[in-house]
PDB file of N, CA and C in Angstrom:
ATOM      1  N   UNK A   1       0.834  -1.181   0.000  1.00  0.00           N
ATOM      2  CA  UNK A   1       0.000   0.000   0.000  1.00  0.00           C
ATOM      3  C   UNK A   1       0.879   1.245   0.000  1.00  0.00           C
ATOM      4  N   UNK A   2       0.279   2.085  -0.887  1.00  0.00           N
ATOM      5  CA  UNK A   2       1.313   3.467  -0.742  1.00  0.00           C
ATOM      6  C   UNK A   2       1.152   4.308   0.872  1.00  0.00           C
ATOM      7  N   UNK A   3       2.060   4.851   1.264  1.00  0.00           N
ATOM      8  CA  UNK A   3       1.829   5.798   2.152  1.00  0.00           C
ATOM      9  C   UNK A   3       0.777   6.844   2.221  1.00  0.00           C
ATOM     10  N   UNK A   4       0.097   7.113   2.913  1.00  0.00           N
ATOM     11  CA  UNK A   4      -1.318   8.282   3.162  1.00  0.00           C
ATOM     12  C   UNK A   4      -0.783   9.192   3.249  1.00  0.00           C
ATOM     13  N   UNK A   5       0.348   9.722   3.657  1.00  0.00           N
ATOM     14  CA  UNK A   5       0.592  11.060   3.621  1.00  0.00           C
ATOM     15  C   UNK A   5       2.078  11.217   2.936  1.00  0.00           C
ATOM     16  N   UNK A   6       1.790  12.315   2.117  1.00  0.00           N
ATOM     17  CA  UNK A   6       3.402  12.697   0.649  1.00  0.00           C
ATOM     18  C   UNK A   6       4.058  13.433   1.721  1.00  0.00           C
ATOM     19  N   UNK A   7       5.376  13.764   1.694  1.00  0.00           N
ATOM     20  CA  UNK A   7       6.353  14.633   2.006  1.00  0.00           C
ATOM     21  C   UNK A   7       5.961  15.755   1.456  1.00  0.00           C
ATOM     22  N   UNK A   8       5.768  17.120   1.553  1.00  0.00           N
ATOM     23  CA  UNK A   8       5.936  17.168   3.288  1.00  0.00           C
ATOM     24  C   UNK A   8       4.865  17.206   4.068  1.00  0.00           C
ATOM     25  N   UNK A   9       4.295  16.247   5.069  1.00  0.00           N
ATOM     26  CA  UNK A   9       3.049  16.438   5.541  1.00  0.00           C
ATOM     27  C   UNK A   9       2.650  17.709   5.817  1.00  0.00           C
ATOM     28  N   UNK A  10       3.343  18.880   6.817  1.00  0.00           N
ATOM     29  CA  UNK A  10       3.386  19.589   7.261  1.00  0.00           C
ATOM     30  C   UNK A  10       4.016  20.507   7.424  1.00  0.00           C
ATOM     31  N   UNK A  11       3.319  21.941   8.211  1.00  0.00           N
ATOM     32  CA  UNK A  11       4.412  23.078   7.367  1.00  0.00           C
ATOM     33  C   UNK A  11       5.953  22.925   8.379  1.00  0.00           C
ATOM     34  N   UNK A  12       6.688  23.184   7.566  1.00  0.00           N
ATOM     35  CA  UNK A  12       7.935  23.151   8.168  1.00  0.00           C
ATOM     36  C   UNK A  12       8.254  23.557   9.639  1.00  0.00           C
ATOM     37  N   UNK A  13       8.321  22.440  10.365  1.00  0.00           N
ATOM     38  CA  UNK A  13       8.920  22.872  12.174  1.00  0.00           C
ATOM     39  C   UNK A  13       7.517  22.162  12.567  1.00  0.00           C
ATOM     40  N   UNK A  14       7.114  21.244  12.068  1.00  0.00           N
ATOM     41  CA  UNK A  14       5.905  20.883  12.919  1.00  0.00           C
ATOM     42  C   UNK A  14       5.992  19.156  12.603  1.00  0.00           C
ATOM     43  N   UNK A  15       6.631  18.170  12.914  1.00  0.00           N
ATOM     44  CA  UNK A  15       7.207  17.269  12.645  1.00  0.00           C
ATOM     45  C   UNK A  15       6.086  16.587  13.829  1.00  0.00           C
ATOM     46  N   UNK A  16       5.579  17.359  15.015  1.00  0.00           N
ATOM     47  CA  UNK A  16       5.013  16.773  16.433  1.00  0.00           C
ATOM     48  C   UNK A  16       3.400  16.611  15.301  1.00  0.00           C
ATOM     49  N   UNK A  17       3.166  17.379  14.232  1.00  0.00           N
ATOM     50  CA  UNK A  17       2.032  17.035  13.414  1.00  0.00           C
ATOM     51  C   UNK A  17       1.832  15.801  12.834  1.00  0.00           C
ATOM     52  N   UNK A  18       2.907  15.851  12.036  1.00  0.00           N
ATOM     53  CA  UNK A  18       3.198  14.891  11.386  1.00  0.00           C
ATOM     54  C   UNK A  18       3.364  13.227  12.245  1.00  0.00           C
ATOM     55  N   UNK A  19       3.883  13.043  13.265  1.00  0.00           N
ATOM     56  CA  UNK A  19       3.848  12.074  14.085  1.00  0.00           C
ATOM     57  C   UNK A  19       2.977  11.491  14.465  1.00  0.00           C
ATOM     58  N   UNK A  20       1.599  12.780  15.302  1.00  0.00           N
ATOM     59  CA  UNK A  20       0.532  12.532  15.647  1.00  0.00           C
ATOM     60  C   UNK A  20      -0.674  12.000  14.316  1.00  0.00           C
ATOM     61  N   UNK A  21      -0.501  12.492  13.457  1.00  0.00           N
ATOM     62  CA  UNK A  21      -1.103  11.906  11.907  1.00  0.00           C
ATOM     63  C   UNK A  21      -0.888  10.729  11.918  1.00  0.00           C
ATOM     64  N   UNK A  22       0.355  10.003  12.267  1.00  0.00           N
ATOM     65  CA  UNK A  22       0.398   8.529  11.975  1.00  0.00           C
ATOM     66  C   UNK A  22       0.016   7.996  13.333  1.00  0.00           C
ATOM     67  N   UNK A  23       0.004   8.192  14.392  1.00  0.00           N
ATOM     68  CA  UNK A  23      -0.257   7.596  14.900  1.00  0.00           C
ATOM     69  C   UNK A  23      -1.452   8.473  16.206  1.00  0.00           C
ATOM     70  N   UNK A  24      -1.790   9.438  15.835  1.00  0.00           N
ATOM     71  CA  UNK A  24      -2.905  10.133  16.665  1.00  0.00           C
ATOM     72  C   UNK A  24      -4.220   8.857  16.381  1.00  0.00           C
ATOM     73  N   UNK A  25      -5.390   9.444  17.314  1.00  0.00           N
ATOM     74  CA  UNK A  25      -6.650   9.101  17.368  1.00  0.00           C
ATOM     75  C   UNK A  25      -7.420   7.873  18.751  1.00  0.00           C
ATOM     76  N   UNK A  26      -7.965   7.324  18.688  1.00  0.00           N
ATOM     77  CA  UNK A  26      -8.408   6.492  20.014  1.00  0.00           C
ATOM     78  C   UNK A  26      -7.621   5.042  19.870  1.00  0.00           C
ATOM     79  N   UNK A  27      -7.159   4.655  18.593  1.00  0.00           N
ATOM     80  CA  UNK A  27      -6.727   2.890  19.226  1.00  0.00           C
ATOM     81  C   UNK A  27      -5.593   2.951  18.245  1.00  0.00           C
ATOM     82  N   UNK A  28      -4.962   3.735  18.014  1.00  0.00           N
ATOM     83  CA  UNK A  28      -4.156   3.067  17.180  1.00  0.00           C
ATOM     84  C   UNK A  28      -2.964   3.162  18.025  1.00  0.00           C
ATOM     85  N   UNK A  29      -2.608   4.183  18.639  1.00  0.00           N
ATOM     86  CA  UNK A  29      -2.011   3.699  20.023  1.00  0.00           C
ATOM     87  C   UNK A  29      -1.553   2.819  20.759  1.00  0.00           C
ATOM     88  N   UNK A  30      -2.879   2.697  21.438  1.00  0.00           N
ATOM     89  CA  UNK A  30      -3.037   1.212  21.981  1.00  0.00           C
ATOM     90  C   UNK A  30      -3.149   0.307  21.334  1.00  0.00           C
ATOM     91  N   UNK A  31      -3.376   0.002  19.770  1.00  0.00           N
ATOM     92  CA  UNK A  31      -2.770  -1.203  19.091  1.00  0.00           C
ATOM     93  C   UNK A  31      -1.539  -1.490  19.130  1.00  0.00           C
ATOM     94  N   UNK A  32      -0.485  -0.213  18.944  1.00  0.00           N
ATOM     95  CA  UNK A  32       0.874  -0.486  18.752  1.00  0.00           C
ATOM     96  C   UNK A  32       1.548  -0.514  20.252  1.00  0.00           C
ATOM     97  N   UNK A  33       1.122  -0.311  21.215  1.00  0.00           N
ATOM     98  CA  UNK A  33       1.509  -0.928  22.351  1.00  0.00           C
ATOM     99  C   UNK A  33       0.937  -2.031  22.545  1.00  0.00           C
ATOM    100  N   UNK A  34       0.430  -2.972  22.511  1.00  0.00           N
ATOM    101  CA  UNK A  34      -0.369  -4.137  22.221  1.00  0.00           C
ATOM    102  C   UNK A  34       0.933  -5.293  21.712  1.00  0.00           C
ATOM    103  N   UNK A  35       1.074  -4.261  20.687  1.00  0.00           N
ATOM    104  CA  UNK A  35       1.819  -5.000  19.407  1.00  0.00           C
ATOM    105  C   UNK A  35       3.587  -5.192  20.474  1.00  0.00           C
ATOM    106  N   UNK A  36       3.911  -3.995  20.897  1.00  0.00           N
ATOM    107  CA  UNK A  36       5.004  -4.030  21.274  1.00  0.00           C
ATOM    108  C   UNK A  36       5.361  -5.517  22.160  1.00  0.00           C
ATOM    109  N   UNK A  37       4.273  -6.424  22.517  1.00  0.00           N
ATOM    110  CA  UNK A  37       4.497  -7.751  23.031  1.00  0.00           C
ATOM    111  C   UNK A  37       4.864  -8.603  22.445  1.00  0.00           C
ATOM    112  N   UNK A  38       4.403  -8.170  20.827  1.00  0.00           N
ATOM    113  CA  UNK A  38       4.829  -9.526  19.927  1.00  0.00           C
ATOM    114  C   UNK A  38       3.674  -9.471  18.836  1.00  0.00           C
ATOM    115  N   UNK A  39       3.908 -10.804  17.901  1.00  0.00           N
ATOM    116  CA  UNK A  39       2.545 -10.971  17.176  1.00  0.00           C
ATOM    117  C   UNK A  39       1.745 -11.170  17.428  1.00  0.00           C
ATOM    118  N   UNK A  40       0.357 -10.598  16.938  1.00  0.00           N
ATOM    119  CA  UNK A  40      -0.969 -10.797  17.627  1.00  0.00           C
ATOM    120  C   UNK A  40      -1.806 -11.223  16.093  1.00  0.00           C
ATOM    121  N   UNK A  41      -3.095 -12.340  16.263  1.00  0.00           N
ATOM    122  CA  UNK A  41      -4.151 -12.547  15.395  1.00  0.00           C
ATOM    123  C   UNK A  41      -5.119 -11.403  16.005  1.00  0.00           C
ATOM    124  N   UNK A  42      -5.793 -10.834  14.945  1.00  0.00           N
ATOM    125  CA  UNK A  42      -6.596 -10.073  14.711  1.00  0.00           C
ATOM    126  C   UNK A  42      -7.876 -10.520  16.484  1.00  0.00           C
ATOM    127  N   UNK A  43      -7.859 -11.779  15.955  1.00  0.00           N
ATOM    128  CA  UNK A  43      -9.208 -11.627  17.520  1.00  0.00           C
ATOM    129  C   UNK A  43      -8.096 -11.057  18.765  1.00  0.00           C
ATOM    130  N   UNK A  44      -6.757 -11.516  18.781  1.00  0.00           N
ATOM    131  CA  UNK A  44      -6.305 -11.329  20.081  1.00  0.00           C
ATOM    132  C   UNK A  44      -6.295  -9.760  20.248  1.00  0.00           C
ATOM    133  N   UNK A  45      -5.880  -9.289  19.075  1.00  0.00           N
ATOM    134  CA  UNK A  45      -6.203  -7.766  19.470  1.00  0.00           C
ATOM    135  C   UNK A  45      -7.425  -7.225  19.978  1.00  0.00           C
ATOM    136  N   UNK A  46      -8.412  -7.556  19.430  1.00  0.00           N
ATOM    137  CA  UNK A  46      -9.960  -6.932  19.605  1.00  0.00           C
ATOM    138  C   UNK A  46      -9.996  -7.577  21.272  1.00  0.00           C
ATOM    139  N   UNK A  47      -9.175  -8.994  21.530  1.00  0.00           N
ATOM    140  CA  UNK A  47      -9.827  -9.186  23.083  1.00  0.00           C
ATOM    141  C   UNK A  47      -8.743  -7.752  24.280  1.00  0.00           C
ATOM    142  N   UNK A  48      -8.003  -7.520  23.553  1.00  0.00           N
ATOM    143  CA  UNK A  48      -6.616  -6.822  24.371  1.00  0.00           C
ATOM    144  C   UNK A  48      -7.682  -5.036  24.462  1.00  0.00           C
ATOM    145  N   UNK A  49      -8.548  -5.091  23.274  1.00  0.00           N
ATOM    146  CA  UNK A  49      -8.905  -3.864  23.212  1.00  0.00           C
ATOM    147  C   UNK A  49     -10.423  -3.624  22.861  1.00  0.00           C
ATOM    148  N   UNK A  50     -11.134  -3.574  24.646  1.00  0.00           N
ATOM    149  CA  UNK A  50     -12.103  -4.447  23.814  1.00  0.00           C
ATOM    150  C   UNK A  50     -13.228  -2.986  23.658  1.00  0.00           C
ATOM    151  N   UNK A  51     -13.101  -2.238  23.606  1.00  0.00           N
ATOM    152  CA  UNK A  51     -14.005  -1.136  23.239  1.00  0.00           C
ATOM    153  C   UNK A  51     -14.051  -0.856  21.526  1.00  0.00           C
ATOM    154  N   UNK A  52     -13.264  -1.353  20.946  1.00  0.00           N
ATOM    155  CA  UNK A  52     -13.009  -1.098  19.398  1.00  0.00           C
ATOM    156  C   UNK A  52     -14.226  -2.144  18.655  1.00  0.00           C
ATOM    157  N   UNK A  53     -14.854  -1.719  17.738  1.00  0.00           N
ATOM    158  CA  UNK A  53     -15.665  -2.147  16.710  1.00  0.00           C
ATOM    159  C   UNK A  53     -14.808  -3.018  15.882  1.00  0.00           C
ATOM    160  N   UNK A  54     -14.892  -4.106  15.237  1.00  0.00           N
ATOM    161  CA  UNK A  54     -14.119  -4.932  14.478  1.00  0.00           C
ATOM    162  C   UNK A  54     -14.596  -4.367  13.234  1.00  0.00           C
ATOM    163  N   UNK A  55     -14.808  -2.977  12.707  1.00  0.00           N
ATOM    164  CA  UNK A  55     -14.669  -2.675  11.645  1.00  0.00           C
ATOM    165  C   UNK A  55     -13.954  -1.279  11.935  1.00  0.00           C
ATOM    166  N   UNK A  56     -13.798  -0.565  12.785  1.00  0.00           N
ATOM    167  CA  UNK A  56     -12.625   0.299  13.102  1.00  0.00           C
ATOM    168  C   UNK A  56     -11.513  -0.048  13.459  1.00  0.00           C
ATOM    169  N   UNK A  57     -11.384  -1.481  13.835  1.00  0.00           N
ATOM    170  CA  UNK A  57     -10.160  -1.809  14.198  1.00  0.00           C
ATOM    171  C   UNK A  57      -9.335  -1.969  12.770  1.00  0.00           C
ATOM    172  N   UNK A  58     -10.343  -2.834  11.996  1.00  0.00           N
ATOM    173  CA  UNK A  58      -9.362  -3.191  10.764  1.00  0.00           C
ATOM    174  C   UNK A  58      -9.043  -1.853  10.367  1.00  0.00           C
ATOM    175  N   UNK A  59      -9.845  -1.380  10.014  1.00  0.00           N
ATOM    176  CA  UNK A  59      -9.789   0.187   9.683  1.00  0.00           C
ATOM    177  C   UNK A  59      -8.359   1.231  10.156  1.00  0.00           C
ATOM    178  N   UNK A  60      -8.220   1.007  11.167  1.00  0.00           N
ATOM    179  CA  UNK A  60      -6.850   1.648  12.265  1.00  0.00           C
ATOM    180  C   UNK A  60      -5.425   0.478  11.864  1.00  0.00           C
ATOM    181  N   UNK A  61      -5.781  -0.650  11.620  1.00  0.00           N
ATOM    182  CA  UNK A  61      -4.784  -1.598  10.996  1.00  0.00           C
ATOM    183  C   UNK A  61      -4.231  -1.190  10.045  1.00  0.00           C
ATOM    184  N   UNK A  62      -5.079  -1.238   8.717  1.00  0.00           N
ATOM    185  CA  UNK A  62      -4.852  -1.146   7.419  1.00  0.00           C
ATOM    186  C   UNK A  62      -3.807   0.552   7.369  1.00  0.00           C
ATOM    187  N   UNK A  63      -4.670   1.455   8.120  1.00  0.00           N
ATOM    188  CA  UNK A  63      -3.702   2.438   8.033  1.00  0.00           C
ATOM    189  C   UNK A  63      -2.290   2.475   8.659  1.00  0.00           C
ATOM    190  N   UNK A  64      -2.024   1.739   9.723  1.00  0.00           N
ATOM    191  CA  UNK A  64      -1.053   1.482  10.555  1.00  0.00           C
ATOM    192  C   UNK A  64      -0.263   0.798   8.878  1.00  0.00           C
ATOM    193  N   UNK A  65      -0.625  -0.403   8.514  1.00  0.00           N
ATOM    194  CA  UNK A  65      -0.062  -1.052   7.360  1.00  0.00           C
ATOM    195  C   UNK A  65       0.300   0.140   7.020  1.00  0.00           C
ATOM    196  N   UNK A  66      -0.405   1.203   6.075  1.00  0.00           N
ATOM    197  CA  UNK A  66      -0.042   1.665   5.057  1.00  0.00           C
ATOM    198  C   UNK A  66       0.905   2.423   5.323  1.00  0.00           C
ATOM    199  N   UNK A  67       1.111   3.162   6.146  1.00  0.00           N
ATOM    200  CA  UNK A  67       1.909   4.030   7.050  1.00  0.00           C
ATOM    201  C   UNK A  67       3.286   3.110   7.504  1.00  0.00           C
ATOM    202  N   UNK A  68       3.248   1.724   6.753  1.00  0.00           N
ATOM    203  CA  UNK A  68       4.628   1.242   7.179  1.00  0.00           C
ATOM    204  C   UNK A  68       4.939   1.474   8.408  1.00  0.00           C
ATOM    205  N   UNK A  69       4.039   1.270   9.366  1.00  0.00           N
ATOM    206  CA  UNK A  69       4.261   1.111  11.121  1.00  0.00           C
ATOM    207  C   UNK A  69       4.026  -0.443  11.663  1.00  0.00           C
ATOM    208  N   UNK A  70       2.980  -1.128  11.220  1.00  0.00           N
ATOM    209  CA  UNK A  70       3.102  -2.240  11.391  1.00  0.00           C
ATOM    210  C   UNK A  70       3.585  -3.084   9.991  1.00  0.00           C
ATOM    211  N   UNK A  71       3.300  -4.541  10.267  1.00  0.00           N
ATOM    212  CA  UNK A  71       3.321  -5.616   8.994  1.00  0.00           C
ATOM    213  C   UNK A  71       2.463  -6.758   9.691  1.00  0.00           C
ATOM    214  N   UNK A  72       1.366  -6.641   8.448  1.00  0.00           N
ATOM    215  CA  UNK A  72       0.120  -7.670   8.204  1.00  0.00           C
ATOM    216  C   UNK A  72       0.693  -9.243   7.537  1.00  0.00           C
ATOM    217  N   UNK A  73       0.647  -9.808   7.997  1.00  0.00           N
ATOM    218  CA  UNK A  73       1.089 -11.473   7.508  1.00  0.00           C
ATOM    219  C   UNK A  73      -0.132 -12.513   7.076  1.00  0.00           C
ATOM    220  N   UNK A  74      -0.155 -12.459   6.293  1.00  0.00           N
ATOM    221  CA  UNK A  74      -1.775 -13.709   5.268  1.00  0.00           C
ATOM    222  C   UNK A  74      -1.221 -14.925   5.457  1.00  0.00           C
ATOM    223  N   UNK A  75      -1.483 -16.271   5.721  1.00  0.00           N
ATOM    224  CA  UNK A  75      -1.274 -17.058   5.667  1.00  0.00           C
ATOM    225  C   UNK A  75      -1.995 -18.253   5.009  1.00  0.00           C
ATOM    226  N   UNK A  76      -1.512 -18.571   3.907  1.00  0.00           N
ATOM    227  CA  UNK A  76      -2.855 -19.556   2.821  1.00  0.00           C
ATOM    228  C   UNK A  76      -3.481 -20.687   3.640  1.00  0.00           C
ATOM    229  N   UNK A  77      -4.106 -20.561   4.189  1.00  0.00           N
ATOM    230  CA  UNK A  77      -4.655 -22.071   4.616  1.00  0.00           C
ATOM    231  C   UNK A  77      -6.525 -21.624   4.825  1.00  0.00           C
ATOM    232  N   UNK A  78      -7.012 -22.438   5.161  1.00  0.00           N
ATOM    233  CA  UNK A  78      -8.803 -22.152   5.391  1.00  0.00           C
ATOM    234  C   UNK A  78      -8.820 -22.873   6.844  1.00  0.00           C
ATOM    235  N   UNK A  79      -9.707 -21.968   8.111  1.00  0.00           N
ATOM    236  CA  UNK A  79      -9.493 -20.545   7.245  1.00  0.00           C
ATOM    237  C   UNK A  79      -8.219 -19.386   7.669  1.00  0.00           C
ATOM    238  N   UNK A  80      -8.351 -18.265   6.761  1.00  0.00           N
ATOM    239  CA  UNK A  80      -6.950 -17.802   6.914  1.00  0.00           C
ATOM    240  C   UNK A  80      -6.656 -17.334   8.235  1.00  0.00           C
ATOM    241  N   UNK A  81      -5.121 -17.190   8.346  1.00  0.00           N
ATOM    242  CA  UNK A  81      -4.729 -16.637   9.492  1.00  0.00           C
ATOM    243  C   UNK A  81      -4.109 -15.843   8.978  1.00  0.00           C
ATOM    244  N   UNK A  82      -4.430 -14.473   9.782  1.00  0.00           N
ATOM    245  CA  UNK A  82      -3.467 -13.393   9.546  1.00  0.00           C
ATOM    246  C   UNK A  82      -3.081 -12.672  11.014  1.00  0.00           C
ATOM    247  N   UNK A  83      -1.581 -12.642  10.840  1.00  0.00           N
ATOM    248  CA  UNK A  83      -0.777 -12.017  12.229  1.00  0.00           C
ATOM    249  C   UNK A  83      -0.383 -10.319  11.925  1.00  0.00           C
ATOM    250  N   UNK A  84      -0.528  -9.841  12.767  1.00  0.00           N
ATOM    251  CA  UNK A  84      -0.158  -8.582  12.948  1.00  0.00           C
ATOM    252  C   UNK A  84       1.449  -8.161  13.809  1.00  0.00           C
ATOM    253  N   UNK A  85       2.427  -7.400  12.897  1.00  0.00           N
ATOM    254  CA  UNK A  85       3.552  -7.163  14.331  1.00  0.00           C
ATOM    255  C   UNK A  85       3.658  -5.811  13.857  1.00  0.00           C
ATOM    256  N   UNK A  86       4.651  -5.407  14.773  1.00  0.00           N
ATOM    257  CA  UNK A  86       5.303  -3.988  14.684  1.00  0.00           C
ATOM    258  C   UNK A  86       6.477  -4.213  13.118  1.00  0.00           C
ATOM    259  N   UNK A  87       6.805  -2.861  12.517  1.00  0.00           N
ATOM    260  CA  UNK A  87       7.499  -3.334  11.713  1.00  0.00           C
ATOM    261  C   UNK A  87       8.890  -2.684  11.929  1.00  0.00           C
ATOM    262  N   UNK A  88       9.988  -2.463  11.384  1.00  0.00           N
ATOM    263  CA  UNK A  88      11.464  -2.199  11.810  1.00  0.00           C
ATOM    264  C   UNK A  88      10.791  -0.365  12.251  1.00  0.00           C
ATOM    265  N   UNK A  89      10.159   0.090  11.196  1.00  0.00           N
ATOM    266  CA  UNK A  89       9.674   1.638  11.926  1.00  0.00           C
ATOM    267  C   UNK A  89       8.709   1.586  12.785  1.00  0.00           C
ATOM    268  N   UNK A  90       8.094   0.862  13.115  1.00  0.00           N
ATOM    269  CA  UNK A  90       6.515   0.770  14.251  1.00  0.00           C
ATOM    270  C   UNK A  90       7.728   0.621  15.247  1.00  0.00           C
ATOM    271  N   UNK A  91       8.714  -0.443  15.330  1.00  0.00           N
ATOM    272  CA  UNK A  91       9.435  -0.320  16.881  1.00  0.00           C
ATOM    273  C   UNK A  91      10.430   0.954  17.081  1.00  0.00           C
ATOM    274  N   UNK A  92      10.662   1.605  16.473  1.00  0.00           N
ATOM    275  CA  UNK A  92      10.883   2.698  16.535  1.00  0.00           C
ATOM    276  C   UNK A  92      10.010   3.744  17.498  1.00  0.00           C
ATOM    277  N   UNK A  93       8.651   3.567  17.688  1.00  0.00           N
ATOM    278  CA  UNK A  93       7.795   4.013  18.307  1.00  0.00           C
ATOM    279  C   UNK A  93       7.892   3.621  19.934  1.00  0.00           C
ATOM    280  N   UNK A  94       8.538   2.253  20.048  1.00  0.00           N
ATOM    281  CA  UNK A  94       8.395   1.664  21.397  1.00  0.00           C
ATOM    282  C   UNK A  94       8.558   2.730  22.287  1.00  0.00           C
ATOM    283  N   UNK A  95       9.688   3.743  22.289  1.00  0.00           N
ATOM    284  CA  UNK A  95      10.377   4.554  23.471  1.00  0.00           C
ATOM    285  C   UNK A  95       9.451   5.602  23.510  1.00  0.00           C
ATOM    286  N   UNK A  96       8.557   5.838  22.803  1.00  0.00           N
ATOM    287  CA  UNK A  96       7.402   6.685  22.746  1.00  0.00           C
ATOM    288  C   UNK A  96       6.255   6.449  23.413  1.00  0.00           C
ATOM    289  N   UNK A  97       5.839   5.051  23.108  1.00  0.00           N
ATOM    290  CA  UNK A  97       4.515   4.902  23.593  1.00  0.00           C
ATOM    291  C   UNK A  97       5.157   4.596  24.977  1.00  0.00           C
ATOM    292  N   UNK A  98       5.979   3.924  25.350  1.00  0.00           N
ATOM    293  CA  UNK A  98       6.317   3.724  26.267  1.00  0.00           C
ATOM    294  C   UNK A  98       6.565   4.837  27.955  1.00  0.00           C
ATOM    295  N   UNK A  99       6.681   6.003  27.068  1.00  0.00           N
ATOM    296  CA  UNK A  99       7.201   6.909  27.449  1.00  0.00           C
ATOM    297  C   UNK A  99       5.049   7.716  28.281  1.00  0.00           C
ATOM    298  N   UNK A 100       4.404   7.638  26.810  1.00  0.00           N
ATOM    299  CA  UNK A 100       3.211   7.886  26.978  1.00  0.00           C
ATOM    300  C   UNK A 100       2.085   6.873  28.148  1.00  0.00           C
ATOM    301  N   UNK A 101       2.881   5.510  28.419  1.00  0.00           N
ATOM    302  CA  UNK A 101       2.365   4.789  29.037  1.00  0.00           C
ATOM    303  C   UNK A 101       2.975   5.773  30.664  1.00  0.00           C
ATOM    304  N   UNK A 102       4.362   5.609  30.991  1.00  0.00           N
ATOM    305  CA  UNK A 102       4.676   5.933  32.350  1.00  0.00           C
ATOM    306  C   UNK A 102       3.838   7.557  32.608  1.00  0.00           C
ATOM    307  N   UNK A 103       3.528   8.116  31.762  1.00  0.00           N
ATOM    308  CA  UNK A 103       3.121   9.703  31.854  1.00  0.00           C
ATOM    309  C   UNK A 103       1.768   9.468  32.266  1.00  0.00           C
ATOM    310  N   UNK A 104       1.086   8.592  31.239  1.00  0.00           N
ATOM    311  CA  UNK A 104      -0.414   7.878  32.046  1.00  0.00           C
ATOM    312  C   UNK A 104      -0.426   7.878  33.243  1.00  0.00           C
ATOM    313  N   UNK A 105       0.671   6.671  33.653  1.00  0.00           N
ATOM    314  CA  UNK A 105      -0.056   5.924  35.099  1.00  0.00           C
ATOM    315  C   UNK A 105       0.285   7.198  35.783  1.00  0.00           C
ATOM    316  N   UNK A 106       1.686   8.524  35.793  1.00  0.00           N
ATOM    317  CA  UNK A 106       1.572   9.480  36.565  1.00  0.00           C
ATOM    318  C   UNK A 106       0.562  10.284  36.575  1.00  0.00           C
ATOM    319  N   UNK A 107       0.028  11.057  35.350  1.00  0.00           N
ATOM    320  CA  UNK A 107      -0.568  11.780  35.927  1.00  0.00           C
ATOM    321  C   UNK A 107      -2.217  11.836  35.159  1.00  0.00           C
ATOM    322  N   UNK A 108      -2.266  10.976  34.724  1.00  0.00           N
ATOM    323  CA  UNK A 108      -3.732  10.523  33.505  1.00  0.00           C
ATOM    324  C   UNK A 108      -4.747  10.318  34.717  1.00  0.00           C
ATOM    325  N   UNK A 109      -4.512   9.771  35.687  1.00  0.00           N
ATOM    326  CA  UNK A 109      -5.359   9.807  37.072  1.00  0.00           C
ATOM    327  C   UNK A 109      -5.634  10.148  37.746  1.00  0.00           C
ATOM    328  N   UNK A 110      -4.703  11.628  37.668  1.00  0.00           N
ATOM    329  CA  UNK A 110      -4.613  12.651  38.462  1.00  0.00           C
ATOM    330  C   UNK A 110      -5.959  13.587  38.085  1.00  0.00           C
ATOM    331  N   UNK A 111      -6.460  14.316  39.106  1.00  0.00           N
ATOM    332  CA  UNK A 111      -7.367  15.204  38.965  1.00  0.00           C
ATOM    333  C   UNK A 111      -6.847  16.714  38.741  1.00  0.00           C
ATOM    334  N   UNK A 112      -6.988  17.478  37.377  1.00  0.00           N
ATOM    335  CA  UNK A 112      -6.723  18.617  37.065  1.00  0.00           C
ATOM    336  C   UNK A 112      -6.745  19.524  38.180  1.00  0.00           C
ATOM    337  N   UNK A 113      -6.202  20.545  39.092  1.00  0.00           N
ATOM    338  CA  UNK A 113      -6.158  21.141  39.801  1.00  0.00           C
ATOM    339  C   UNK A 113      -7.414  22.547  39.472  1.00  0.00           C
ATOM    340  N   UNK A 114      -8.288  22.854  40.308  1.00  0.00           N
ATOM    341  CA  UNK A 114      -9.603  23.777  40.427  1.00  0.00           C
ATOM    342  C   UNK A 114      -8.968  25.356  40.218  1.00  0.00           C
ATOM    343  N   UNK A 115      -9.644  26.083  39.146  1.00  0.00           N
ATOM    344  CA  UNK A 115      -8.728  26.864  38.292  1.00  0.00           C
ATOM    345  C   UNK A 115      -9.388  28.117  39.923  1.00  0.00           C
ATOM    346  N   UNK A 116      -8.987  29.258  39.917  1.00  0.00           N
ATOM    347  CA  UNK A 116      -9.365  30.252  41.059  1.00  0.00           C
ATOM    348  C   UNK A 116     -10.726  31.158  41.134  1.00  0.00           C
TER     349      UNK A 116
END
């Protein structure tokens, strides 16, 4: 699949745009931390994430594919199996999401402080 977004996504000095484009929105995120465990079949994801519609999920896949962040694996047999992993640029992401996970548990639970 070609890439969704041409060079240059964005206007020059905004690269934090461009990042969030590939990987902004509600699950695609948390797919690729998911992923950061290893290969997953399509149900194991939907059980890891279970608020997602199994037609937004593929949906958040296919773009992850296209975006050369993950790699989709078909396997010929009936019926098919197809595995999902991170790809040499999706783990590139690890120190990121990772980073977005410890910032969670600090302060994602925290209650915004009562303005004056």
């Amino acid at each position: 699949m070609p890439p969704r977004f041409q060079e240059p996504y964005c206007a020059e000095g905004c690269p934090v745009e461009a990042a969030l484009g590939l990987i902004g929105g509600k699950w695609k995120g948390i797919v690729l931390y998911h992923l950061m465990s290893g290969t997953l079949r399509f149900n194991e994801i939907r059980k890891r994430v279970p608020g997602v519609t199994q037609r937004m999920l593929t949906t958040q896949l296919r773009e992850l594919e296209a975006d050369g962040l993950i790699v989709r694996v078909v396997y010929p047999q009936v019926p098919p199996r197809v595995e999902y992993s991170l790809s040499a640029r999706g783990r590139t992401l690890e120190p990121v999401i990772a980073a977005l996970k410890e910032w969670g548990e600090r302060h994602a639970t925290q209650r915004a402080p009562q303005a004056a």
